[in-house]
Protein backbone atom coordinates (compact mmCIF):
# COMPACT_ATOMS: atom_id res chain seq x y z
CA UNK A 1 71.39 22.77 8.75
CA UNK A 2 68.00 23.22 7.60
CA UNK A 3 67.76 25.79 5.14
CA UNK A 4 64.13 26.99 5.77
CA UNK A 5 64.87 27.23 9.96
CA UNK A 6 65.18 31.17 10.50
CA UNK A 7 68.20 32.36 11.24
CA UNK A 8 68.79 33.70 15.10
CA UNK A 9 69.43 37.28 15.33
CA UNK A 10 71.65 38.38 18.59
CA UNK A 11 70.42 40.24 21.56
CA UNK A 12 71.59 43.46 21.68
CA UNK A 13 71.20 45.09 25.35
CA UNK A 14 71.03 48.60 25.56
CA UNK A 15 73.94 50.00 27.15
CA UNK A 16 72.58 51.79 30.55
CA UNK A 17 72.50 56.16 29.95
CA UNK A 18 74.65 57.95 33.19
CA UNK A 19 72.54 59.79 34.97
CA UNK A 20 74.40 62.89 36.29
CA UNK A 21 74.73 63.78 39.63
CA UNK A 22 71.67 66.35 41.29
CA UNK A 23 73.41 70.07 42.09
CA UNK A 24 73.28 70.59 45.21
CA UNK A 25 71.40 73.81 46.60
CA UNK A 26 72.25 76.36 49.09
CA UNK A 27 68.86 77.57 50.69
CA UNK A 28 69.20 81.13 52.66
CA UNK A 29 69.42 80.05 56.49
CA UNK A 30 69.55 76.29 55.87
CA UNK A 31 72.53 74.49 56.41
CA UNK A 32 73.22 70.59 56.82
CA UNK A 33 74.48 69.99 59.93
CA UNK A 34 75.40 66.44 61.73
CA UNK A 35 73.20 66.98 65.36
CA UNK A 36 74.97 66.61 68.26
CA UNK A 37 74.23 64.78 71.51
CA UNK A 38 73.40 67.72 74.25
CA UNK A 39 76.48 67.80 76.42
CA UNK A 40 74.49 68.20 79.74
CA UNK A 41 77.75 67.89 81.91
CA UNK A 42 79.15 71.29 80.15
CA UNK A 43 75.96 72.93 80.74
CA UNK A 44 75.87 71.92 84.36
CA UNK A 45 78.95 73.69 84.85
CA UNK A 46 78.30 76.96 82.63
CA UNK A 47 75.39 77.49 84.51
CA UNK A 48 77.08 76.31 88.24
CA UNK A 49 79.79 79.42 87.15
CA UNK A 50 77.16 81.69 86.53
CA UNK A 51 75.16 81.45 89.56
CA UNK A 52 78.73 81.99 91.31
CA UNK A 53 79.61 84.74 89.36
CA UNK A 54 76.04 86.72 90.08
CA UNK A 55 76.50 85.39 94.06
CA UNK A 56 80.09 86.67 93.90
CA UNK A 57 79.34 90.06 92.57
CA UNK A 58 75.88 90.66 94.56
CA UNK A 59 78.07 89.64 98.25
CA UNK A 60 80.92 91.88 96.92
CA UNK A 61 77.84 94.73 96.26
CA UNK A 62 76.52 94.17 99.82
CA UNK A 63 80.16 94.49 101.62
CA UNK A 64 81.36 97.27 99.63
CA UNK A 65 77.97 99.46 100.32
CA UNK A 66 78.08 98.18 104.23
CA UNK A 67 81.64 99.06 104.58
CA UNK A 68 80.85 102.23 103.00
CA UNK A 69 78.64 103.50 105.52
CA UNK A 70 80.85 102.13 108.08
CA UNK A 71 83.67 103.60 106.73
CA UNK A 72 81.77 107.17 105.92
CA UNK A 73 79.47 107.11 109.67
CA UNK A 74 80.60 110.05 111.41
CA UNK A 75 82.86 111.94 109.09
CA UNK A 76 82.94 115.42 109.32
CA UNK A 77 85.28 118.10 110.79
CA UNK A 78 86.76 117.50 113.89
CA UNK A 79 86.02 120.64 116.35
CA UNK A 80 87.22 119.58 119.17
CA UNK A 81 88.91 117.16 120.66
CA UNK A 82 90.07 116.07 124.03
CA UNK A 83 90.76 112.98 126.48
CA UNK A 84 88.72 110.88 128.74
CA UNK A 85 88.58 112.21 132.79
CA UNK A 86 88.79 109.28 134.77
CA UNK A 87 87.05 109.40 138.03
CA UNK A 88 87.65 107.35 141.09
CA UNK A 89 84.19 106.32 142.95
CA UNK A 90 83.90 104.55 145.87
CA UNK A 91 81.48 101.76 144.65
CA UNK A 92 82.46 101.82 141.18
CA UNK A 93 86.14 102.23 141.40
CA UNK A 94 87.25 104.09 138.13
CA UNK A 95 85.22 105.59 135.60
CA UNK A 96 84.97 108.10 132.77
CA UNK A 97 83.71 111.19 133.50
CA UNK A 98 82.59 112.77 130.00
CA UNK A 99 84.17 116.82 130.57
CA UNK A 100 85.42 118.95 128.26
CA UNK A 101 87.12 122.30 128.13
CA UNK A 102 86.11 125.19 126.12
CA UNK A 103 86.60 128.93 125.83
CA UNK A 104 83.80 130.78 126.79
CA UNK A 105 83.43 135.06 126.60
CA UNK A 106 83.57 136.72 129.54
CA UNK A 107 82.63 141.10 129.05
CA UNK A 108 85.52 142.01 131.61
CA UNK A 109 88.12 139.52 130.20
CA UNK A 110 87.57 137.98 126.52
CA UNK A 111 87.66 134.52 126.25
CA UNK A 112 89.02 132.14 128.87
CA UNK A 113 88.48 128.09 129.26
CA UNK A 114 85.45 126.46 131.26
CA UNK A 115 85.14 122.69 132.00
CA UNK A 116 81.49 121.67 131.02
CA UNK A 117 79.60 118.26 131.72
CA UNK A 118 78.26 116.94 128.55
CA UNK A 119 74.89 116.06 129.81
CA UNK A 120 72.53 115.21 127.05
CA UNK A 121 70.06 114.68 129.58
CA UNK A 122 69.93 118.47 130.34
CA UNK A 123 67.39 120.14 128.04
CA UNK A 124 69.50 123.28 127.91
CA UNK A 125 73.51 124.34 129.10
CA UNK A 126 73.58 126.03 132.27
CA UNK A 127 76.30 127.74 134.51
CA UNK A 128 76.32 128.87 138.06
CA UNK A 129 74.79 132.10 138.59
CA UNK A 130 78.01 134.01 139.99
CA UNK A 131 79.35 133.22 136.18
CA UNK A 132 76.44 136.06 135.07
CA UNK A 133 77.93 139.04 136.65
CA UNK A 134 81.84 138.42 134.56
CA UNK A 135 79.91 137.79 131.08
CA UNK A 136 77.81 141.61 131.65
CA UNK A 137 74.74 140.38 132.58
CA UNK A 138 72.25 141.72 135.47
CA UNK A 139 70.45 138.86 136.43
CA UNK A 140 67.73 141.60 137.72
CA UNK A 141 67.09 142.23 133.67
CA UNK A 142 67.14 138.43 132.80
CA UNK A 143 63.83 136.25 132.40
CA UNK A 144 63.66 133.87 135.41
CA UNK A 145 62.51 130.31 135.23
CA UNK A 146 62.25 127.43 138.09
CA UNK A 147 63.82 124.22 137.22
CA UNK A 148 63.10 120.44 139.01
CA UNK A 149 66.50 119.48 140.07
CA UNK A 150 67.40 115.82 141.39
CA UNK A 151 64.95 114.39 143.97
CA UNK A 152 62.45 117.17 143.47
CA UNK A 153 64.05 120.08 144.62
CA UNK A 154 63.14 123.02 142.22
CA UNK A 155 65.61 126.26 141.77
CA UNK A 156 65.49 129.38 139.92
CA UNK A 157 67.40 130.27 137.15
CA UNK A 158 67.96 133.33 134.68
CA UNK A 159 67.75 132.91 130.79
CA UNK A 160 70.48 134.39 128.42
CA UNK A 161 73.16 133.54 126.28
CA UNK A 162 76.49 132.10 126.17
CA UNK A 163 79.28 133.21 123.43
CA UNK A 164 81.49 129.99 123.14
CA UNK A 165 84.45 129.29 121.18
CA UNK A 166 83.93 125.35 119.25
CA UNK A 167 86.96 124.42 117.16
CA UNK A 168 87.83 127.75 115.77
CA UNK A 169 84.22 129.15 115.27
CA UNK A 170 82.94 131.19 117.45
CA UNK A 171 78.78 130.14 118.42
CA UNK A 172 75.80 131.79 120.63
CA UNK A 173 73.89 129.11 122.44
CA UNK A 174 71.61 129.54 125.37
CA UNK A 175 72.00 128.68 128.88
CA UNK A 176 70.67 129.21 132.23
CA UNK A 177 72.11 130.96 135.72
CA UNK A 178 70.85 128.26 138.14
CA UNK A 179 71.08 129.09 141.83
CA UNK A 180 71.39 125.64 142.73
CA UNK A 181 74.34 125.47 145.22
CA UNK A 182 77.40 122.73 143.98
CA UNK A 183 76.19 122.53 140.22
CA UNK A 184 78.52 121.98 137.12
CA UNK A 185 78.67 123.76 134.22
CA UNK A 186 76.75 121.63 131.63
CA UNK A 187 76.20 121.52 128.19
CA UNK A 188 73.52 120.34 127.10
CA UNK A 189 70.76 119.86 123.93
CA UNK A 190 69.57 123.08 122.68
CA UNK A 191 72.32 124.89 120.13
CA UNK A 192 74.75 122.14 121.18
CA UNK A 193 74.24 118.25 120.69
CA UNK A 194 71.44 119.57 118.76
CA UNK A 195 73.74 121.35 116.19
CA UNK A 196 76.82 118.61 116.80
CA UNK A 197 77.73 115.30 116.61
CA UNK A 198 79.39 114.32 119.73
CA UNK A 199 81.21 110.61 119.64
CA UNK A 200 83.01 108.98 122.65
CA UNK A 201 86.36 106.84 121.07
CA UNK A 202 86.69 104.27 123.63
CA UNK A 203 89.35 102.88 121.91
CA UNK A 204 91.39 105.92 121.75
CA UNK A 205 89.86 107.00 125.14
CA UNK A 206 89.32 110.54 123.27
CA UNK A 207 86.03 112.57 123.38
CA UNK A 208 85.19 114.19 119.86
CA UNK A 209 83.07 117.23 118.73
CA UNK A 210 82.30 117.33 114.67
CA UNK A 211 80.16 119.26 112.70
């Protein structure tokens, strides 16, 4: 060796300094979340049930309310009640005849039942003129009026008013004594289908008076 050739000093590598891990920080409203793929299939059917659901309820809405009304039409108090009249005719064979019995006040006598013809055609009730006399009334003292009868033929008749018995309460309407020869008695619009609801059960063949 040659003794004036330096001497060769060793490397010396720095050893590498850890570096310690960053905290990790919580921010207010901030989270790390993995996204997801949109599951369109699942939203399909959410929103397929809740179209049904609203469709469901708004049919059962509109059934219930119809039913309702069907269910409520007519109510009231039943007055009076009584059954069809059939009546044979010659070119129609059988048919209903709409009559009814109710107790009417005679002066002499109190109250005793009259058949009537429901006519709602007949602007007020009317009753032959011999009825006057038994209910107290003079037709001398009673305002007369002339009234067009069928085909054109015209008749007087007196004005007054007729104590009637509906259901248990007792009523005033007015009425007429026609002279016309082979007429009914008739109810008709003013202070009766005017102040009552009057149905025709076909099914139950029945003829019913309500408040």
């Amino acid at each position: 060796m040659d003794p004036n050739q330096p001497i060769p000093q060793p490397t010396i590598s720095p050893l590498p300094i850890p570096t310690p891990p960053l905290p990790s920080v919580d921010l207010p409203g901030f989270t790390q979340n993995e996204e997801k793929p949109v599951n369109w299939k699942l939203v399909g059917k959410l929103v397929y049930m809740a179209g049904f659901l609203v469709f469901f309820l708004a049919g059962t809405l509109y059934f219930s309310r119809n039913f309702f009304k069907k269910a409520t039409a007519g109510k009231g108090d039943i007055l009076l009640q009584t059954r069809y009249q059939p009546v044979l005719w010659k070119d129609f064979g059988e048919v209903f005849e709409p009559m009814i019995k109710v107790p009417i006040y005679y002066a002499s006598k109190g109250y005793e039942e009259e058949e009537f013809l429901l006519d709602s055609g007949a602007v007020v009730s009317s009753l032959p003129r011999e009825k006057a006399q038994d209910m107290g009334y003079s037709l001398a003292k009673l305002p007369r009026s002339t009234f067009a009868g069928f085909g054109g033929t015209t008749s007087f008749a007196y004005k007054g008013n007729l104590k009637v018995m509906i259901g248990d309460k007792e009523v005033i309407i007015p009425v007429v004594f026609t002279e016309a020869q082979g007429t009914k008695s008739i109810l008709g619009r003013a202070g009766f289908f005017e102040a009552y609801s009057i149905y025709f059960n076909s099914k139950d063949e029945m003829i019913e008076i309500r408040e």
